[in-house]
Protein backbone atom coordinates (compact mmCIF):
# COMPACT_ATOMS: atom_id res chain seq x y z
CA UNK A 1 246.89 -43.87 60.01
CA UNK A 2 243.18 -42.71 61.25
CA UNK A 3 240.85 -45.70 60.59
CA UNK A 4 238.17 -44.57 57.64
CA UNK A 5 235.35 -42.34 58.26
CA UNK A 6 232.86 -44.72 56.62
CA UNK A 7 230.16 -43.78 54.25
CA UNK A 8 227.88 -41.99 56.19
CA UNK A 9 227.69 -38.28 54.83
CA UNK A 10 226.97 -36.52 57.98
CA UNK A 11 229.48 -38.41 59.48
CA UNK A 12 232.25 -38.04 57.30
CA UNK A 13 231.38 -34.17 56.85
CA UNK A 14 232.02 -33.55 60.85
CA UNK A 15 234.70 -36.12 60.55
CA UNK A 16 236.32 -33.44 58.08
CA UNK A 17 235.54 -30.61 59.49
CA UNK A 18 237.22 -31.99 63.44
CA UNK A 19 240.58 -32.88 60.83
CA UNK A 20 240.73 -29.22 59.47
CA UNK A 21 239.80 -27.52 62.49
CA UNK A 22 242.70 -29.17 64.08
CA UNK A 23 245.07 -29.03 61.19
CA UNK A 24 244.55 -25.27 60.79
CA UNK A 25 244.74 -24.27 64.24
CA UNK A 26 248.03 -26.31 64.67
CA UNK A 27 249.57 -25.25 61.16
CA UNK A 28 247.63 -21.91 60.03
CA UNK A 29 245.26 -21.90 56.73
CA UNK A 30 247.80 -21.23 54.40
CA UNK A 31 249.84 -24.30 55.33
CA UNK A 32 247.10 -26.74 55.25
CA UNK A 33 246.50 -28.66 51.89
CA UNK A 34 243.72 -30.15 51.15
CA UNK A 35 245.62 -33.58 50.33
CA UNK A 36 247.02 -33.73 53.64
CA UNK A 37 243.53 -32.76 54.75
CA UNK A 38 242.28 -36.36 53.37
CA UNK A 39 245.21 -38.19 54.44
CA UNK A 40 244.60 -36.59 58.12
CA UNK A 41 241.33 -38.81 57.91
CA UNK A 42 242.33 -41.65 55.52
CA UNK A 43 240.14 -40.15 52.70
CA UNK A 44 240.45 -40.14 49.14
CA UNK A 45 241.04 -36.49 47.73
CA UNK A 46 238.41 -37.03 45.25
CA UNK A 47 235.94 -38.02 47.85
CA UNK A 48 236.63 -34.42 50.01
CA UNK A 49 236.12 -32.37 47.25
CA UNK A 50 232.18 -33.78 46.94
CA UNK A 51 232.22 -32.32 50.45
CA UNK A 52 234.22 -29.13 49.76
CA UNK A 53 235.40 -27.92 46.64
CA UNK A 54 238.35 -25.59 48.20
CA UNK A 55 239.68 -24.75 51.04
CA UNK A 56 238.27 -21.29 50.91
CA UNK A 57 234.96 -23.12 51.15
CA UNK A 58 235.75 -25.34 54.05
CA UNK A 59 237.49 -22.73 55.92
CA UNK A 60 234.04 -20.30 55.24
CA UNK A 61 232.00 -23.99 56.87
CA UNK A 62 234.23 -24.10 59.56
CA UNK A 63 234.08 -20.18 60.43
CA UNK A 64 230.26 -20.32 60.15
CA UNK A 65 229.08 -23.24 61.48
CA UNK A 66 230.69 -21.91 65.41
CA UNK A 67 229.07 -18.78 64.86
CA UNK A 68 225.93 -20.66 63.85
CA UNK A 69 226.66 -22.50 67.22
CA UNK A 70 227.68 -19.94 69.05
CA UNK A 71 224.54 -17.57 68.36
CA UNK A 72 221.71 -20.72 68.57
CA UNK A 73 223.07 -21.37 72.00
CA UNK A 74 222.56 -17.49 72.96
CA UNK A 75 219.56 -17.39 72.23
CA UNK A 76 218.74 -19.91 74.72
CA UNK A 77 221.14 -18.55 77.60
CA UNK A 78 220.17 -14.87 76.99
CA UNK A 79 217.51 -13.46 79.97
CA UNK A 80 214.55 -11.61 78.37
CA UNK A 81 215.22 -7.92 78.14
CA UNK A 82 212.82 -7.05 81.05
CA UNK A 83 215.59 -8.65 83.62
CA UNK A 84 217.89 -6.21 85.06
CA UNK A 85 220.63 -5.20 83.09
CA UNK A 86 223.42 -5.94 85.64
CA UNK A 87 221.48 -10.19 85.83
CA UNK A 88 222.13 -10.21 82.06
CA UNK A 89 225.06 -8.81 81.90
CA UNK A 90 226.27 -11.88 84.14
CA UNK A 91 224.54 -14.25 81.99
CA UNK A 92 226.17 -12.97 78.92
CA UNK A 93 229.70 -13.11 80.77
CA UNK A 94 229.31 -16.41 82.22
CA UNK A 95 227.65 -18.10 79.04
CA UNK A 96 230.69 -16.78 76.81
CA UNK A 97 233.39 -18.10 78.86
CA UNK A 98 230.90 -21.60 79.08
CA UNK A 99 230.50 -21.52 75.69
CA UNK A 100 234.33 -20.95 74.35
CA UNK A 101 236.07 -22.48 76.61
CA UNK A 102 235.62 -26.37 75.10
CA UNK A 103 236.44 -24.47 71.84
CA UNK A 104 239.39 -22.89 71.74
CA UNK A 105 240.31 -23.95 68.50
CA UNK A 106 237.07 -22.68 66.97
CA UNK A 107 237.91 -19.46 68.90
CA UNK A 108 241.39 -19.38 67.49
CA UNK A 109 240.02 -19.46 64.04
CA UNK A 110 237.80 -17.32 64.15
CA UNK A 111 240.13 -14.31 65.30
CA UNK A 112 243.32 -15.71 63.49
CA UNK A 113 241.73 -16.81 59.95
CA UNK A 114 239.08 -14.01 58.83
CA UNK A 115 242.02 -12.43 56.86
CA UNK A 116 241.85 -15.77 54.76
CA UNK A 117 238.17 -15.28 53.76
CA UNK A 118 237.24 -14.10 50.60
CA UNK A 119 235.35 -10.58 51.08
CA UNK A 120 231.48 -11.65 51.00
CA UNK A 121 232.19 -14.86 52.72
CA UNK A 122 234.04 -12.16 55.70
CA UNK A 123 231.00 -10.06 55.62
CA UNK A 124 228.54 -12.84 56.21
CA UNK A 125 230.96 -13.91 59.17
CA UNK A 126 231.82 -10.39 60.51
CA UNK A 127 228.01 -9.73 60.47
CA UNK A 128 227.10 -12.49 62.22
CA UNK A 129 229.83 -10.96 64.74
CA UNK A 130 227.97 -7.76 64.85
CA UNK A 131 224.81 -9.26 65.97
CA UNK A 132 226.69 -10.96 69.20
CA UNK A 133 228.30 -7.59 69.80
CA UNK A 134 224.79 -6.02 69.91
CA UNK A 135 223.37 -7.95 72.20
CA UNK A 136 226.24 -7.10 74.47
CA UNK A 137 225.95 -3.49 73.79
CA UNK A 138 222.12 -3.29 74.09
CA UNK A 139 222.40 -4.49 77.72
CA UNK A 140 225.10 -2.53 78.53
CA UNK A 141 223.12 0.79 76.60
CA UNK A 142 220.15 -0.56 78.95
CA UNK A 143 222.00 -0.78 82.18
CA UNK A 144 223.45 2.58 81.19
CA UNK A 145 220.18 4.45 80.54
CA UNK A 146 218.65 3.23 84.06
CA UNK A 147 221.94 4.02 85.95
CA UNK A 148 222.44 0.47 87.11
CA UNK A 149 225.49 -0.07 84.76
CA UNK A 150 228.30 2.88 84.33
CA UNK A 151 230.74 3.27 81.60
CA UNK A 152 231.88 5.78 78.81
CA UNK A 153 230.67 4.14 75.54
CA UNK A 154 228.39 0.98 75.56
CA UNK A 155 229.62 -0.40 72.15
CA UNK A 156 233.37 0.38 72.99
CA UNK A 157 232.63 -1.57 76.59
CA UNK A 158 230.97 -4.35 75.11
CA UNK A 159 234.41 -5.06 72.60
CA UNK A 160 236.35 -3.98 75.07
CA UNK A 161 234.74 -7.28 77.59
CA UNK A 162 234.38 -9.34 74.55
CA UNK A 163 238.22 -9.59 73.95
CA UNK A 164 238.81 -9.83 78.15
CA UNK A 165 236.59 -13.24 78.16
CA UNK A 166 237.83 -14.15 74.65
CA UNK A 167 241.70 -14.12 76.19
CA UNK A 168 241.02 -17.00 78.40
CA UNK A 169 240.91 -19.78 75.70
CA UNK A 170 244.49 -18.50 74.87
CA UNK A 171 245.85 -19.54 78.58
CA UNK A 172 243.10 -21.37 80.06
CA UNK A 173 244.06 -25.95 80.39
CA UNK A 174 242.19 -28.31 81.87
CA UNK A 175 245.32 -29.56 84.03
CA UNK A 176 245.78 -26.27 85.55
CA UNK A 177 244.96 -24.94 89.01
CA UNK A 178 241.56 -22.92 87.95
CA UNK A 179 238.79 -24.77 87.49
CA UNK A 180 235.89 -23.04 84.82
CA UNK A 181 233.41 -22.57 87.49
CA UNK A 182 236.30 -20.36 89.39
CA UNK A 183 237.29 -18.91 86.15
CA UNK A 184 233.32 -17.34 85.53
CA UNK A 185 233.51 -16.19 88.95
CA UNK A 186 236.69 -14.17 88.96
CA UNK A 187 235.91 -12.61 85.19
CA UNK A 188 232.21 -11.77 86.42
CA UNK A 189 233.76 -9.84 89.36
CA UNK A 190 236.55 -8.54 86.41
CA UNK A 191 233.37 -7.41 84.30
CA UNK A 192 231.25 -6.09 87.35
CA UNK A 193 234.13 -3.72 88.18
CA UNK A 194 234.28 -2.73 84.70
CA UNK A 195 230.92 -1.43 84.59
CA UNK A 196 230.00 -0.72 87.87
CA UNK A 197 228.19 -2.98 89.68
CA UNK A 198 228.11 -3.44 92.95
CA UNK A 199 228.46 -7.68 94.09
CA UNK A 200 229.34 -9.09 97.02
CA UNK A 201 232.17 -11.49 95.30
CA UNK A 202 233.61 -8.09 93.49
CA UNK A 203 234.03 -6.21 96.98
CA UNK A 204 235.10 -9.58 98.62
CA UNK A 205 238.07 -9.44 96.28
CA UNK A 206 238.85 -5.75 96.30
């Protein structure tokens, strides 16, 4: 049995929020209890529910805190919008596979459990989506507009890559042959030819 979290509050929060992470993306939302929740960390029920009082509301924590994460660290990666579209459009590609990649349960959640949120706790989560998709689209609309960047619909483009650098927590271990840094470099070529742009590493490998 997991030795106890101690009293610390912050501590015992994360503690609890690493435990259902793991327990839902090994089990699914439906099949996780809160009781086995606190015996997952050697906590009393009582004292979980101070920290959530349901699983909707733990699973809405969970769901929010990596897009919290996930858009706070964009905001530092992102180039300004004066850089050329095709530099940020790199950025973006090589900062999402960065980002997800050590969080591939996070990343399964988020896909696999928004049917499980209640409707205003999926609309505060699905707009938080919508900003990250913006971003994308904006550069790609940008690119488009100065004729660096080619493709049919910007918004449709920017799901379309979303989902393509999304896929790789699904397949991507540590143990196997491709390390991350070769991984950002064979998706940026992936996304280059996608939308036009013209690399030396994307006509290498063509």
């Amino acid at each position: 049995m997991a030795r106890r979290v101690g009293s610390d509050g912050l501590r015992t929060a994360a503690a609890i929020r690493e435990a259902a992470l793991r327990l839902i993306a090994r089990y699914g939302y439906e099949a996780m209890s809160m009781r086995r929740l606190a015996e997952e960390i050697d906590l009393g029920a009582a004292a979980l529910y101070r920290y959530f009082p349901n699983k909707q509301a733990m699973l809405f924590s969970l769901l929010k805190t990596h897009m919290d994460d996930l858009l706070a660290a964009w905001d530092e990666a992102r180039l300004p919008r004066s850089a050329p579209a095709p530099q940020r459009l790199e950025a973006f590609t090589r900062f999402h596979i960065r980002h997800h990649l050590p969080r591939a349960e996070g990343v399964f959640l988020s896909y696999m459990e928004l049917r499980s949120l209640t409707p205003a706790n999926f609309d505060v989560i699905e707009g938080m989506r919508q900003v990250y998709e913006h971003d994308l689209a904006e550069i790609l609309a940008d690119g488009a507009k100065a004729g660096t960047l080619i493709m049919d619909e910007p918004r449709v483009t920017a799901r379309a890559i979303i989902a393509l650098l999304t896929g790789i927590t699904t397949w991507y271990r540590e143990s196997g042959p491709l390390d991350p840094a070769k991984i950002e470099r064979i998706y940026w070529n992936i996304v280059a030819r996608m939308t036009g742009v013209e690399t030396r590493e994307a006509m290498a490998c063509s």
